[in-house]
Protein backbone atom coordinates (compact mmCIF):
# COMPACT_ATOMS: atom_id res chain seq x y z
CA UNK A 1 138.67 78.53 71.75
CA UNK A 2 135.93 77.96 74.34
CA UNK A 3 137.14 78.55 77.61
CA UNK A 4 136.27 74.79 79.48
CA UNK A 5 135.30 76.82 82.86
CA UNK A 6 132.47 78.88 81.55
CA UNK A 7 131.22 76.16 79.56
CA UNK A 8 130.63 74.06 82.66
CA UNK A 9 128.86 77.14 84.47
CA UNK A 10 126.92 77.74 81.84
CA UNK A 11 125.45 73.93 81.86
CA UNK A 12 125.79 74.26 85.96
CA UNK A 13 123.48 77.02 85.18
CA UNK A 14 120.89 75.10 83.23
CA UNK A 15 120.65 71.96 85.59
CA UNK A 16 119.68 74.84 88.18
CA UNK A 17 117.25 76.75 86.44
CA UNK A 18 113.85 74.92 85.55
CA UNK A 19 112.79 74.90 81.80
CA UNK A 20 109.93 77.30 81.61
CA UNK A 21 107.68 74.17 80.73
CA UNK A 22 107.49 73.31 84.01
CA UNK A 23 106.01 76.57 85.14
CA UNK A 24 102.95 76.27 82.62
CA UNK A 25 99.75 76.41 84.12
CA UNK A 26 97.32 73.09 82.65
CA UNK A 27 95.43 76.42 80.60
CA UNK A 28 99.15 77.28 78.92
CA UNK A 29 99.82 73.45 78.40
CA UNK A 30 96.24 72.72 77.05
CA UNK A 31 96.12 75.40 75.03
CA UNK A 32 99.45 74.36 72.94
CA UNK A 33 99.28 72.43 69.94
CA UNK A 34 103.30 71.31 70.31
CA UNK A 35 103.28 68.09 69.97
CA UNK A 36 106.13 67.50 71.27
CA UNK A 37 105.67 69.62 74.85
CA UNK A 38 103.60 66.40 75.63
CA UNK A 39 106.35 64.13 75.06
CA UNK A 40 108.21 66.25 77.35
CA UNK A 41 106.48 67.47 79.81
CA UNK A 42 106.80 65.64 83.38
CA UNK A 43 104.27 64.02 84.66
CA UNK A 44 103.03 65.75 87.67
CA UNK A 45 100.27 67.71 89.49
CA UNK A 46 99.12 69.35 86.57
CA UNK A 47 99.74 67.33 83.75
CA UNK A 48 99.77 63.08 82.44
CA UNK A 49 99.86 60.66 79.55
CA UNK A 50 97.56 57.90 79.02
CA UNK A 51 97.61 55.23 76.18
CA UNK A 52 94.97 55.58 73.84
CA UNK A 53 94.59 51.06 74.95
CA UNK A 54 93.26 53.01 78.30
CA UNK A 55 89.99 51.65 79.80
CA UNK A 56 87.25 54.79 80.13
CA UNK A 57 86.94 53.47 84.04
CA UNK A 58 90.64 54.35 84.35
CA UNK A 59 90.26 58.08 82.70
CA UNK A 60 87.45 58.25 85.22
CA UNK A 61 89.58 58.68 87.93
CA UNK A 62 91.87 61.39 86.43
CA UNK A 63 88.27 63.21 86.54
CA UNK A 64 88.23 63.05 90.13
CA UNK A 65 91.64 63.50 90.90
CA UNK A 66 91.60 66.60 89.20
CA UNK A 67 88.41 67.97 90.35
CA UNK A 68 89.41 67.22 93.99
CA UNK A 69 92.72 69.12 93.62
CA UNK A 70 94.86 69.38 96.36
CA UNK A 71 95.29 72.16 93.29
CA UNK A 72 92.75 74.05 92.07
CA UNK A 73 93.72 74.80 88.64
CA UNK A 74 93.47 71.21 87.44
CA UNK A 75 95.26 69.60 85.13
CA UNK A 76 95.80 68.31 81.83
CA UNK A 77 95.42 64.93 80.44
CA UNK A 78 96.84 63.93 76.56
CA UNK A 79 95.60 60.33 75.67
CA UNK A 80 97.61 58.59 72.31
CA UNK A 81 101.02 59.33 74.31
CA UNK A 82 102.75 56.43 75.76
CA UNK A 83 104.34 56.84 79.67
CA UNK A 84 107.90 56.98 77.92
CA UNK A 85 106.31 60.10 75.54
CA UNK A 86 106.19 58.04 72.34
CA UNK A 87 103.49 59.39 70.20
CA UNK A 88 101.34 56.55 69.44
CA UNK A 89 98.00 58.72 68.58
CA UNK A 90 94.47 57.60 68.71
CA UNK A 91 93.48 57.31 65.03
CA UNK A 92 93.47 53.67 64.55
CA UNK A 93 90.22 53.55 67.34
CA UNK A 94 87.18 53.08 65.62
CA UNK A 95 84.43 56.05 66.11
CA UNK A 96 82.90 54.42 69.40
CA UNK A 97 86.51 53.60 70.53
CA UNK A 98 87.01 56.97 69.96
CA UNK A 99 83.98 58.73 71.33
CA UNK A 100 84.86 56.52 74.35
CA UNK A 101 88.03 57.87 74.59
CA UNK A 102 86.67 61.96 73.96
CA UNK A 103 83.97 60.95 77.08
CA UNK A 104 86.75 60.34 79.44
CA UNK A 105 84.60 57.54 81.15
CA UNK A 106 82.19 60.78 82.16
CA UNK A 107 79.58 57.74 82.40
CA UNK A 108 81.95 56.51 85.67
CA UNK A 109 82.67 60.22 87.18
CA UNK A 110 78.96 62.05 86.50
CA UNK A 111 80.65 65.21 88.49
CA UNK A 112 84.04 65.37 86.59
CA UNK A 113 84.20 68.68 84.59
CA UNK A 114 86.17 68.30 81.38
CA UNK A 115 86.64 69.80 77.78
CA UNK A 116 88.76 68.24 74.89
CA UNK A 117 90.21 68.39 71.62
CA UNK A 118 92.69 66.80 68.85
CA UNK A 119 95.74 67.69 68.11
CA UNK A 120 97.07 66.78 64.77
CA UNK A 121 100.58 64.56 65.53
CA UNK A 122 102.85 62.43 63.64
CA UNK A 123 103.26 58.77 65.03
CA UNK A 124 105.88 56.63 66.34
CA UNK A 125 105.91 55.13 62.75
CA UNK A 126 106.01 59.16 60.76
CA UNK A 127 102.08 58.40 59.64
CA UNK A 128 99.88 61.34 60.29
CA UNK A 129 98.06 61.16 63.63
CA UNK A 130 96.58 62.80 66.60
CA UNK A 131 95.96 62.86 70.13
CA UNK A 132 93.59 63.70 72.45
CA UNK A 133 93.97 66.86 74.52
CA UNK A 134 91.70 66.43 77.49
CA UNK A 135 91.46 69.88 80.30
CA UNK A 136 89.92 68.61 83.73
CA UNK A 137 88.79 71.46 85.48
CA UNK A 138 88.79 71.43 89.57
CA UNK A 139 85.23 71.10 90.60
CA UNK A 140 84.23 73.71 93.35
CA UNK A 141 81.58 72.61 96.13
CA UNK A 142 81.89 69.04 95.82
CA UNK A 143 83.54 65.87 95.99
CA UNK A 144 84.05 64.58 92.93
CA UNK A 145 83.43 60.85 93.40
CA UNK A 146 83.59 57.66 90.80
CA UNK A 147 79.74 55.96 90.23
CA UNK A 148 81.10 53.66 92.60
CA UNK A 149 82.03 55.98 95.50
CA UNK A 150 85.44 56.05 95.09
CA UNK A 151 87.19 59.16 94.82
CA UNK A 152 90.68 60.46 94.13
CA UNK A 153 93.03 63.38 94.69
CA UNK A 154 96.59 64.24 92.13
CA UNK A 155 99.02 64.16 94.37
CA UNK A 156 102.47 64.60 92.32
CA UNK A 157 102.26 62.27 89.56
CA UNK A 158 99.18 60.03 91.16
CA UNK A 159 96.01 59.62 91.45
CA UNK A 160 96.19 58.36 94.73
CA UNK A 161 92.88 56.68 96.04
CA UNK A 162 90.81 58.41 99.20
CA UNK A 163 90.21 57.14 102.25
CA UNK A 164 86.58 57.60 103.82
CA UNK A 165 87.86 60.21 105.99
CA UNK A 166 89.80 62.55 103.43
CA UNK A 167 86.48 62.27 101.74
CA UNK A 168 84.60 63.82 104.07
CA UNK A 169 87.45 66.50 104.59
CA UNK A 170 87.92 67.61 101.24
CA UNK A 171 83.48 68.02 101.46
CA UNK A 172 84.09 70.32 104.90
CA UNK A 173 86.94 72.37 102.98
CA UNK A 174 84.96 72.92 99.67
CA UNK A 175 81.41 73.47 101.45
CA UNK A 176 79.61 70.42 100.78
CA UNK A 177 79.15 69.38 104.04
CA UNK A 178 79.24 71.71 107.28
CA UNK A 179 81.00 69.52 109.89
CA UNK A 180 79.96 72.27 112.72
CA UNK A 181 76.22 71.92 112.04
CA UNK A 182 75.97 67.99 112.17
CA UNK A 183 74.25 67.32 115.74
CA UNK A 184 77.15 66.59 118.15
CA UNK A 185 75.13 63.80 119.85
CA UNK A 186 75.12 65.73 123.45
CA UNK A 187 72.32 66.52 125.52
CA UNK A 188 71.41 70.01 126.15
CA UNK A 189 71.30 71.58 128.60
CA UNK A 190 72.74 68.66 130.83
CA UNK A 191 76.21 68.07 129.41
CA UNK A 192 77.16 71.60 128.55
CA UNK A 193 78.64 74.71 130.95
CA UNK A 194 75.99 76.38 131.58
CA UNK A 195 77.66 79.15 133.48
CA UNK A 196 79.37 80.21 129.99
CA UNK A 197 76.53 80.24 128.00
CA UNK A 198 75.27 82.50 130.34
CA UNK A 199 78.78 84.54 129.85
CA UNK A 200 78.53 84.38 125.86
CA UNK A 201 74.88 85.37 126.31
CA UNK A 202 75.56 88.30 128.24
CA UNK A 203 78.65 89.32 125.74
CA UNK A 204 75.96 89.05 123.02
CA UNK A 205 73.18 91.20 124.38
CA UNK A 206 76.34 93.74 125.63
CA UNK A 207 77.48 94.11 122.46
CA UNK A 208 74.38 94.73 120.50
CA UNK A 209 72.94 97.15 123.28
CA UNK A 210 69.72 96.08 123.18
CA UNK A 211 66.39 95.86 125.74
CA UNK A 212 65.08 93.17 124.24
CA UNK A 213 64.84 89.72 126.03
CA UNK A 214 66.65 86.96 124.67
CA UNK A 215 66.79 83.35 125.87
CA UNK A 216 70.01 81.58 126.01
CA UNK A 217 68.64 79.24 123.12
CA UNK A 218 67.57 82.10 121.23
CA UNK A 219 71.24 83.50 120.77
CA UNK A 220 72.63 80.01 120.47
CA UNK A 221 70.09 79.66 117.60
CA UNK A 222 71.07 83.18 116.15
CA UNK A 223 74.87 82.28 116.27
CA UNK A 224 74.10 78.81 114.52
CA UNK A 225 75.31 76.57 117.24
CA UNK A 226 72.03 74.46 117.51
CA UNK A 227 68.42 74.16 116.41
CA UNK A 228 64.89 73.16 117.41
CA UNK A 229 64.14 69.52 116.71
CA UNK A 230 60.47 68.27 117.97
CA UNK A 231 60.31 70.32 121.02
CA UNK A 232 63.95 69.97 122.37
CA UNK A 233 67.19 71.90 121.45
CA UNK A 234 69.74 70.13 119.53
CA UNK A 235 72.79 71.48 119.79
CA UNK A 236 75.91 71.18 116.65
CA UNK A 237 79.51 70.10 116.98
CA UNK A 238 79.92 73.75 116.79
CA UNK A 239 78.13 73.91 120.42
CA UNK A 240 80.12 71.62 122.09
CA UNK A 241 83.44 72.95 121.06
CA UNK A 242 82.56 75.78 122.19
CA UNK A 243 80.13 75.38 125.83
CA UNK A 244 80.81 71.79 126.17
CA UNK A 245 81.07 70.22 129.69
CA UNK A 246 83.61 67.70 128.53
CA UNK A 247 84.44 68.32 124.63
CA UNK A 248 87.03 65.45 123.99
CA UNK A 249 84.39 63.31 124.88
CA UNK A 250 82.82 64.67 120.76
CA UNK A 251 86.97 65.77 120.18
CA UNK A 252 89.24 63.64 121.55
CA UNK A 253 91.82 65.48 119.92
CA UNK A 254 90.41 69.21 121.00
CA UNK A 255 93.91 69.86 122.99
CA UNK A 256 97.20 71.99 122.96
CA UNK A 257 100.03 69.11 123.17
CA UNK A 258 103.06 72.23 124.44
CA UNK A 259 106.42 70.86 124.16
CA UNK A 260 109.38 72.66 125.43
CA UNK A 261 112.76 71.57 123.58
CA UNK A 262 116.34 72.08 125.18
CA UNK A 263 118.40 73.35 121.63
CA UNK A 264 116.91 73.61 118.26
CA UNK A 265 115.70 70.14 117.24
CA UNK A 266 114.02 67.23 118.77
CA UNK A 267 115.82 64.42 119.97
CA UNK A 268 115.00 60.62 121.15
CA UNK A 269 116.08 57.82 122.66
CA UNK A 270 118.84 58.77 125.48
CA UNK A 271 119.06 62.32 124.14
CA UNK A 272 115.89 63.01 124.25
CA UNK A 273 115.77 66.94 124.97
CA UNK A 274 112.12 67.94 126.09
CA UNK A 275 112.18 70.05 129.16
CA UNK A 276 108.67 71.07 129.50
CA UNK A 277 105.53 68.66 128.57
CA UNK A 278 102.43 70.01 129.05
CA UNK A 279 98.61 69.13 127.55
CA UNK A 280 95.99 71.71 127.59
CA UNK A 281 92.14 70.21 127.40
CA UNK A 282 89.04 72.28 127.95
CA UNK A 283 86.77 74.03 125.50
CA UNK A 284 88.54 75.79 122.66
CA UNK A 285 88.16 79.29 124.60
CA UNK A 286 90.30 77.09 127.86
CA UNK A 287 92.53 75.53 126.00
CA UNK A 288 93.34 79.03 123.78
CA UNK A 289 93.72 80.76 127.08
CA UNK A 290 95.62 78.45 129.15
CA UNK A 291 98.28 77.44 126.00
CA UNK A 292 98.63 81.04 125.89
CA UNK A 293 99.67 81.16 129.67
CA UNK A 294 102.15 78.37 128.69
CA UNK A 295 103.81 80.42 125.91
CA UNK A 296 103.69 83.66 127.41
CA UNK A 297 105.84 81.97 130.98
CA UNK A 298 108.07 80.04 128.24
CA UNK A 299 108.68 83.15 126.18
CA UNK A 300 111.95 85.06 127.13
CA UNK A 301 112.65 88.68 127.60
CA UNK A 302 116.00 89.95 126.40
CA UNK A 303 117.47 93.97 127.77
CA UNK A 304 118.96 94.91 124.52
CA UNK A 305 121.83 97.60 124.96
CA UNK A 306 121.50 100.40 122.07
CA UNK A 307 122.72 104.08 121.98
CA UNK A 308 124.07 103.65 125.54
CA UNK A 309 120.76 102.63 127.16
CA UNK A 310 119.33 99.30 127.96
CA UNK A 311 115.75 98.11 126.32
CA UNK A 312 114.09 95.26 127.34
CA UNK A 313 112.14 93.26 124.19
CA UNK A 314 110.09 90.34 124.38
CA UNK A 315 111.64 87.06 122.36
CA UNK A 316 108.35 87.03 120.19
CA UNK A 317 105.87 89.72 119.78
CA UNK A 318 102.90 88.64 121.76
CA UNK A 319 100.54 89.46 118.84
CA UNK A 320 102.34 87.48 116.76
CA UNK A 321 102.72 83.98 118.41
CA UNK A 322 98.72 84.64 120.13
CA UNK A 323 97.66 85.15 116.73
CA UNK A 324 99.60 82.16 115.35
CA UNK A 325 97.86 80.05 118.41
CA UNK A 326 94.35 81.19 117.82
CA UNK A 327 94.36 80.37 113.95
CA UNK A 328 95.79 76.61 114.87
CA UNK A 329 93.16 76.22 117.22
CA UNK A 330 89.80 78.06 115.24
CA UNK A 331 90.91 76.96 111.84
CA UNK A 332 91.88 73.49 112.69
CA UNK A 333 90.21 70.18 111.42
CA UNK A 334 87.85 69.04 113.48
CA UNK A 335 86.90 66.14 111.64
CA UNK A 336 90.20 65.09 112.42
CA UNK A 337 88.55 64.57 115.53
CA UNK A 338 91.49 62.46 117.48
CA UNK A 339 94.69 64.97 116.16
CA UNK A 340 95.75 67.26 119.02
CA UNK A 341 97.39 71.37 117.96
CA UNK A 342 100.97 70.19 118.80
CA UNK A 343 103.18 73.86 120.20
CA UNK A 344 106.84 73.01 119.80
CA UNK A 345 109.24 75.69 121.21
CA UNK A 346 112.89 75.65 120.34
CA UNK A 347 115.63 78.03 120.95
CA UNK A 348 115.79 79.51 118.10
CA UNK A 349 112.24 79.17 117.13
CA UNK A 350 108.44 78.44 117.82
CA UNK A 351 106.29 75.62 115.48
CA UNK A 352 102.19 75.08 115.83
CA UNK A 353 101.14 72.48 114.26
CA UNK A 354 97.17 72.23 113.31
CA UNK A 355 95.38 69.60 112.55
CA UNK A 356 94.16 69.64 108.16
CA UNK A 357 96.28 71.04 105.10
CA UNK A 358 95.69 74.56 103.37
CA UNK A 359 91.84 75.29 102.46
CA UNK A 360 91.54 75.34 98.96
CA UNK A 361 93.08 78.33 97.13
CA UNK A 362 95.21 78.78 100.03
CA UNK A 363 98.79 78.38 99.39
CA UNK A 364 101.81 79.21 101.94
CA UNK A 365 102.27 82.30 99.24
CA UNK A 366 98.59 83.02 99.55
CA UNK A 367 97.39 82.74 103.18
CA UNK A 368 98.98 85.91 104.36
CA UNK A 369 95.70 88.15 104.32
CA UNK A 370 93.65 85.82 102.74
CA UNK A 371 90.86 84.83 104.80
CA UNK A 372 88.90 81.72 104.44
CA UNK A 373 88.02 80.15 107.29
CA UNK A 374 86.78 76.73 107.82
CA UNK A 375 85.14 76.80 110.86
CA UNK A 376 83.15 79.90 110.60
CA UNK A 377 80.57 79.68 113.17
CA UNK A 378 82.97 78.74 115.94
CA UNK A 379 85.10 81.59 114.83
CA UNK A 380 82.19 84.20 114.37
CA UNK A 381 81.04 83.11 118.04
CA UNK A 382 84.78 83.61 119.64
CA UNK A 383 85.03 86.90 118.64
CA UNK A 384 82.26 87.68 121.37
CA UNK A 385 85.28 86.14 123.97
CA UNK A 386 88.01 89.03 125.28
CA UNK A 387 90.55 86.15 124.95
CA UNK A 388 90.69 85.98 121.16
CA UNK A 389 90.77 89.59 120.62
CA UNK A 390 93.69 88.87 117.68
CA UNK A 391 90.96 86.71 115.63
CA UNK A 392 90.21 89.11 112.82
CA UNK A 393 93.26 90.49 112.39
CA UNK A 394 94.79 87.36 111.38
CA UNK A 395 98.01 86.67 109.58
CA UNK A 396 98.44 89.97 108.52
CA UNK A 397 99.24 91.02 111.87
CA UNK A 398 101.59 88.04 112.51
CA UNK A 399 103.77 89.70 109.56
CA UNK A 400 103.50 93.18 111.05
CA UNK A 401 104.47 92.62 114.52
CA UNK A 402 107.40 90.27 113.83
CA UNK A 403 109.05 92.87 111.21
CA UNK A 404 107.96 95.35 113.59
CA UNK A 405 110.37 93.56 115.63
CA UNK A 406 113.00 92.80 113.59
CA UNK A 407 112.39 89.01 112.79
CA UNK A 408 111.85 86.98 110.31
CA UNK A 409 108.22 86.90 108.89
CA UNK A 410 105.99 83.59 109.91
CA UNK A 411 106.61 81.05 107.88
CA UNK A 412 103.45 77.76 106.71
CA UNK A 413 103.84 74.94 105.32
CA UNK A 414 101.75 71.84 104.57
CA UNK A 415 103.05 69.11 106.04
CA UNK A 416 102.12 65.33 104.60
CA UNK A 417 101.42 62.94 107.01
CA UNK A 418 98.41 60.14 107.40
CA UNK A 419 96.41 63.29 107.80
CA UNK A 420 97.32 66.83 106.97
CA UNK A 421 98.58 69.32 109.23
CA UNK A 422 99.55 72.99 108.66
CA UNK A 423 102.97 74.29 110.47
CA UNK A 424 103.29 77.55 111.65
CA UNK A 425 107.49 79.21 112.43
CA UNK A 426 108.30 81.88 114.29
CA UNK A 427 111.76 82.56 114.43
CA UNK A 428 113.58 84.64 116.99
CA UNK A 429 117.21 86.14 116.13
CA UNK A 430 118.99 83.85 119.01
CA UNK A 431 122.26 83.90 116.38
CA UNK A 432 122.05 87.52 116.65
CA UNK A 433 121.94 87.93 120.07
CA UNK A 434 125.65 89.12 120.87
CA UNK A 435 123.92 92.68 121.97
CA UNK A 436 120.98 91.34 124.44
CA UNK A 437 120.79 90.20 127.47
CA UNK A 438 118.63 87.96 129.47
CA UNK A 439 116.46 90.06 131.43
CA UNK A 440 116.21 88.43 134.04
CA UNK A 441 120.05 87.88 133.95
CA UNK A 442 120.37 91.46 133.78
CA UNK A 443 118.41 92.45 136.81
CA UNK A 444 120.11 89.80 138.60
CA UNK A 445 123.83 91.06 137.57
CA UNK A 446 122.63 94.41 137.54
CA UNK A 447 123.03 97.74 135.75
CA UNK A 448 127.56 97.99 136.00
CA UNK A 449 127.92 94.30 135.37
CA UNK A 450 125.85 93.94 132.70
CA UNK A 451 127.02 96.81 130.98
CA UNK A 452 130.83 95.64 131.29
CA UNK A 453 130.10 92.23 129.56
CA UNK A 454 131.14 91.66 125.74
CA UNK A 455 129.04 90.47 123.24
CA UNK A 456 130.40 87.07 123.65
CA UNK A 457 129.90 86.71 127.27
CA UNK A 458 126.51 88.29 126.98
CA UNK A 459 125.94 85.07 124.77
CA UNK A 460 127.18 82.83 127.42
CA UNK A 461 124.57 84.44 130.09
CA UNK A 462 121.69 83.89 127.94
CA UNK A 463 122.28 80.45 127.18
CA UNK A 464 122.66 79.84 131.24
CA UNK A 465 119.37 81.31 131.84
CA UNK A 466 118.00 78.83 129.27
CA UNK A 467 119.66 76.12 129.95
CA UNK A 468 121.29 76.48 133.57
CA UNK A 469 124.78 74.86 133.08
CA UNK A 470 127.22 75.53 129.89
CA UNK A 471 131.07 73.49 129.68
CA UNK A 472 133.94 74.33 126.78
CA UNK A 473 131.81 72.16 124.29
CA UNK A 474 128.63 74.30 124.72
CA UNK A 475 130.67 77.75 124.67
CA UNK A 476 132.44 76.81 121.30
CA UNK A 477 128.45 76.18 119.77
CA UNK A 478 127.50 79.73 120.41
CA UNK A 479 130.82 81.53 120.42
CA UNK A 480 132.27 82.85 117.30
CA UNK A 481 135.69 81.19 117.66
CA UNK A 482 136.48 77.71 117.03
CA UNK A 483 139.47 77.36 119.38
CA UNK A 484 138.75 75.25 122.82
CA UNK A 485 141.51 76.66 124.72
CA UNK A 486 140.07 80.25 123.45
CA UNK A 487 136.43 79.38 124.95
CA UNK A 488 137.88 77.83 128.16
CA UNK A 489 140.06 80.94 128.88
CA UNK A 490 136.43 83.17 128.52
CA UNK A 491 134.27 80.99 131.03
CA UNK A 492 137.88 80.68 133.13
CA UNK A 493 137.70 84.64 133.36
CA UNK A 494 134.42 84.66 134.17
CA UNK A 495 134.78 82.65 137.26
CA UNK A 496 137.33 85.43 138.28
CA UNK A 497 135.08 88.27 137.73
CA UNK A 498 132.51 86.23 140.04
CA UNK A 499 130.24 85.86 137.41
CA UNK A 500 130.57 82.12 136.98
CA UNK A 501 130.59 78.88 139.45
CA UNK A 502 133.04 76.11 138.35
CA UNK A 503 131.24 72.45 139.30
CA UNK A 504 132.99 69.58 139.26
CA UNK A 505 133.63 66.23 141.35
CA UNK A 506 137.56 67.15 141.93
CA UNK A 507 138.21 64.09 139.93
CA UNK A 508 140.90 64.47 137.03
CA UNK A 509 139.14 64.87 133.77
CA UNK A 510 135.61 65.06 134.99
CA UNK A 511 132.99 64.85 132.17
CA UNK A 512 130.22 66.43 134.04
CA UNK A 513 132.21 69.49 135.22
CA UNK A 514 130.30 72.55 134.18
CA UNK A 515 129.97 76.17 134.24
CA UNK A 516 126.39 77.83 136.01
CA UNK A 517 125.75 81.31 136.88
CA UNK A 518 126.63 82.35 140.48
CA UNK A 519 123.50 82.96 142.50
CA UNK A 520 122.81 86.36 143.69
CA UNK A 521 120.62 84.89 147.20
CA UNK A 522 123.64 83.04 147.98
């Protein structure tokens, strides 16, 4: 007899595990001749099911959605299946029906890239039939827009319809258009810095070691941030993020919005928990440099106690959140032009969030050591600038220094919005952090003290240097027990050891009554 309880795992099992259909590629799907797989199959990025009553204009647009991705592997269409994956073929069309049908409304979508063929199939009705197999290839270098300028991208199981705006990003990410070389509408040399243009000129000539003269327009030229247009330099959106006098006036949104977070999540309303809110504006070589001042005084040190001795280790390795902060601000959408590079820092974590989604090909499996950048002459012309020394190292790096460390490695995702963004994580070990010590903290308590605190109580003097006060409710958060009376008796012997200060009002059951740290200058 079949025992009941591994008959349930076992189907426990299978609503877990995908079937392997759904981790064909549109190559394995197209190349199938199973019938049936397209009766099955869910209708998603990669694959659909269109009547064979479907208008050519309407197959049109799976030829753009395709070719524009966000995928680039493309997808599949099979027209003579029905949306509920009844087979109801395609050989009752006549032969123009038909060829009209084979076409894919190619007539509608001149740039759609497509092959087909028939699959023999048995119909709703058991009469011998066939489909159409169609494989829509993603189109590399272009936009792949409808006769009538519209365009598409497959987003799950739609085509959804662009707007004028993903247009033009989707030509920036594939190459068809160069956003940094369109003029930037500013007047050179009056609105730009001319003190560094004189700085990257210098770093130029430096670096090349070279007597040769070169005016400043010469190595602008050379590093493709402007051109001569009847007798006057026009300089490139390139230019201005780079040298000009007041960028946001081109990019609005060319800023570093830091936000400083009391816990590990963002609140509103009356718990609203931001501590520190700071915007950065300037070129992107300021606003790099400055947001990296705000990290690096945000950015705790911890004296970690091992093999008797005391080691102090930064919260993040600097090369690791730097390099995290240049690639949100150099790889960043710029047509995007109003979106600011939002720095969220939590406890437990740091998030950089960058204006435009993954460049084609890039994946959040793929984009460690990948390199494809998509501003390249902004980032070729950085690397002359001390302050972005990190820049062609890239994520690589970011991995090395935080295992290097003992953390978690960086983790990117896309994340969906009116406009793409990219999020970048860095997380610390703050759970872990029963054998560190606020540094800080520690040269306050000094050497004897902190080496007589536990684990637990080192936890309780890290979260006062964060946070400044701490009460029963806040110990039992980041202490290991669960009993009240347990956490009150630990901050209670605190206060006798002189560690702790005990505020309150006097007043029987006072809710604001809190621990804090006692101050050494006192």
């Amino acid at each position: 007899m079949a025992d009941p309880q591994n008959d349930q795992l076992s189907l426990l099992d299978l609503l877990e595990k995908p079937p392997i259909e759904a981790l064909y590629s549109p190559d394995q799907i197209y190349d199938s001749d199973d019938v049936t797989l397209f009766s099955r199959l869910t209708e998603d990025h990669r694959f659909d099911r269109k009547s064979a009553r479907t208008q050519p204009k309407e197959l049109a647009k799976y030829l753009s959605a395709f070719g524009n991705g966000p995928s680039v592997d493309g997808g599949v269409l099979a027209v003579g299946v029905e949306n509920d994956g009844t087979v109801s073929g395609c050989a009752h069309l006549d032969q123009d029906g038909l060829s009209k049908i084979e076409r894919l409304g190619e007539n509608a979508c001149p740039d759609g890239r497509f092959e087909t063929k028939r699959v023999l199939a048995k119909n709703v009705s058991g009469g011998e039939d066939f489909i159409v197999l169609a494989r829509i290839r993603y189109v590399e270098g272009k936009l792949v827009e409808l006769a009538n300028g519209e365009a598409y991208e497959r987003l799950g199981d739609e085509c959804k319809k662009l707007s004028d705006s993903k247009k033009q990003e989707i030509r920036i990410d594939k190459g068809e258009r160069s956003f940094e070389q369109e003029p930037c509408g500013l007047v050179y040399p009056d609105d730009f810095d001319e003190n560094a243009i004189a700085r990257f000129a210098k770093l130029v000539t430096d670096n090349v070691s070279t007597d040769l003269q070169y005016s400043r327009t010469d190595i602008l030229k050379a590093y493709h941030l402007g051109r001569e247009r009847s007798g006057a330099f026009v300089c490139n959106n390139a230019c201005a993020v780079l040298f000009a006098q007041d960028p946001v006036t081109v990019f609005p949104g060319l800023l570093v919005h830091f936000l400083r977070y009391e816990g590990t999540e963002a609140l509103s309303g009356k718990q609203y928990n931001v501590v520190k809110d700071r915007m950065v504006s300037g070129t992107i070589v300021e606003v790099i440099k400055e947001a990296a001042n705000l990290i690096d005084s945000s950015v705790r040190e911890f004296t970690e106690f091992r093999d008797g001795k005391f080691f102090t280790v930064p919260e993040y390795p600097r090369d690791a959140w730097y390099e995290m902060l240049v690639n949100a601000c150099v790889h960043r959408s710029f047509n995007i032009r109003n979106a600011p590079v939002f720095v969220r820092m939590f406890d437990d974590r740091i998030e950089v969030e960058s204006p435009g989604g993954f460049m084609p090909q890039i994946t959040p499996e793929t984009i460690v050591g990948t390199h494809r950048p998509r501003n390249p002459f902004v980032m070729r012309s950085l690397r002359e600038f001390g302050e972005v020394r990190c820049i062609s190292e890239g994520t690589r790096r970011m991995v090395a220094e935080m295992t290097a460390a003992n953390l978690p490695p960086p983790e990117f995702k896309q994340k969906r919005t009116d406009n793409l963004s990219v999020v970048c994580t860095l997380r610390n070990n703050v759970r872990d952090r029963s054998n560190s010590l606020d540094s800080d903290a520690y040269k306050s308590l000094g050497r004897a003290v902190a080496f007589s605190l536990t684990p637990e109580e080192r936890k309780i003097v890290n979260y006062l240097m964060e946070h400044g006060k701490i009460n029963v409710s806040g110990a039992l958060r980041i202490l290991t027990t669960t009993r009240w009376h347990t956490a009150r008796d630990m901050l209670v012997e605190m206060e006798k050891r002189g560690l702790l200060d005990y505020v309150t009002s006097g007043k029987p059951r006072d809710a604001h009554s809190h621990y804090r740290l006692v101050s050494r200058n006192d």
